[in-house]
C-alpha atoms as a PDB file:
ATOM      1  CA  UNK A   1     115.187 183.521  64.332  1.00  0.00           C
ATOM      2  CA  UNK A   2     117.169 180.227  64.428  1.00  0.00           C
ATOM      3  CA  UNK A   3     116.233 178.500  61.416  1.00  0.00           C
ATOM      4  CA  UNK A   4     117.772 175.012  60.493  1.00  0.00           C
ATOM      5  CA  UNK A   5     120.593 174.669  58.262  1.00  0.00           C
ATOM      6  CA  UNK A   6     120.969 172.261  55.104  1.00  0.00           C
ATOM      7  CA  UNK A   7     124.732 172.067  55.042  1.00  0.00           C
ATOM      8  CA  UNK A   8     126.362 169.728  58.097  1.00  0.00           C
ATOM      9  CA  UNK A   9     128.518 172.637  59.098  1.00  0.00           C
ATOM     10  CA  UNK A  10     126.003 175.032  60.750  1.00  0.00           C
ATOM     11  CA  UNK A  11     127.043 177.330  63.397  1.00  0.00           C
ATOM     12  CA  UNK A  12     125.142 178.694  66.154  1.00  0.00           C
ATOM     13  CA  UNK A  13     123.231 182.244  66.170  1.00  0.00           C
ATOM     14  CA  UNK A  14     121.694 183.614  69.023  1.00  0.00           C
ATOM     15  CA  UNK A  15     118.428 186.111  68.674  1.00  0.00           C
ATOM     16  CA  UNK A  16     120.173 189.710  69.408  1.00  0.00           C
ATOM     17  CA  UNK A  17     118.476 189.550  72.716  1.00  0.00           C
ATOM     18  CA  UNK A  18     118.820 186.473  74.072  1.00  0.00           C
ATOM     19  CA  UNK A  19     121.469 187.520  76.305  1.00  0.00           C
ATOM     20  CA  UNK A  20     119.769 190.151  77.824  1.00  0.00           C
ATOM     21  CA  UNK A  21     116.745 187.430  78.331  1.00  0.00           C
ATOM     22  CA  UNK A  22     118.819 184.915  80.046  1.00  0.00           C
ATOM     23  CA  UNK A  23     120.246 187.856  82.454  1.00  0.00           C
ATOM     24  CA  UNK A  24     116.992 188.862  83.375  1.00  0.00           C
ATOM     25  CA  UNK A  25     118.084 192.369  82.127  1.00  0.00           C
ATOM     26  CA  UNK A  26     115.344 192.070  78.758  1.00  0.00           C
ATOM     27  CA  UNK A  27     112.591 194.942  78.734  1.00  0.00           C
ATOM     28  CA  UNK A  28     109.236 193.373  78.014  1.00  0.00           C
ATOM     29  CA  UNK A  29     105.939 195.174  77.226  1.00  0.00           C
ATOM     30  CA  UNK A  30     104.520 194.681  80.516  1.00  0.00           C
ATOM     31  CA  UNK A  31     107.561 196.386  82.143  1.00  0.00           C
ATOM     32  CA  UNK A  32     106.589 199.539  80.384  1.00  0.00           C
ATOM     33  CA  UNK A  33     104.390 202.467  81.971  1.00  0.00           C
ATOM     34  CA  UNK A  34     101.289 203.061  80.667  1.00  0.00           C
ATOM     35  CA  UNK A  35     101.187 205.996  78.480  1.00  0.00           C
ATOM     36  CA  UNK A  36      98.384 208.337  79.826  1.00  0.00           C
ATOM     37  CA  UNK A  37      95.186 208.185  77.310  1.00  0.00           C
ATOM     38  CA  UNK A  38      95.980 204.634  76.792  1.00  0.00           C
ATOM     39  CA  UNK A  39      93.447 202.581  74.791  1.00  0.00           C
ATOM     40  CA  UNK A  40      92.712 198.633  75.666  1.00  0.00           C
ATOM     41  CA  UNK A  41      90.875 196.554  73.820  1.00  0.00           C
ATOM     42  CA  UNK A  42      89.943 192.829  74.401  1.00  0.00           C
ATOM     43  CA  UNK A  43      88.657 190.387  71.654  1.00  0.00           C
ATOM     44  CA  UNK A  44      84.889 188.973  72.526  1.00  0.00           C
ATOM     45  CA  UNK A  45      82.975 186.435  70.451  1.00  0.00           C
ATOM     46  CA  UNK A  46      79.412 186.131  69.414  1.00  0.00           C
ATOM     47  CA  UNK A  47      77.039 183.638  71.374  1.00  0.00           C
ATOM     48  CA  UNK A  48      75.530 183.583  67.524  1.00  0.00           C
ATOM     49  CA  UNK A  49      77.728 181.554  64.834  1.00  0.00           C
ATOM     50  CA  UNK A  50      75.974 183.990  62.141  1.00  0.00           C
ATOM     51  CA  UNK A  51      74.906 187.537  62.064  1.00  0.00           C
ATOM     52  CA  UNK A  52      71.105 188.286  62.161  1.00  0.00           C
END
């Protein structure tokens, strides 16, 4: 991660795969297969604001 720098003199530092990113040639998690037996799960909330 790029974080600031105190000292005037900073110098640049790229993530490791920026590069790749800018390219187009960076594997994301949605360019993966699915793995067969594959669990999803999705987040729901409660119509109720406390439990009964």
């Amino acid at each position: 991660m790029n974080t600031p720098s105190n000292n005037q003199s900073s110098t640049h530092r790229f993530h490791e795969s920026a590069t790749a990113q800018v390219q187009g040639r960076a594997s994301y998690i949605d360019d993966l297969p699915l793995v067969e037996g594959t669990l999803h799960a999705a987040p729901l909330m409660s119509p109720w604001p406390t439990p009964n």
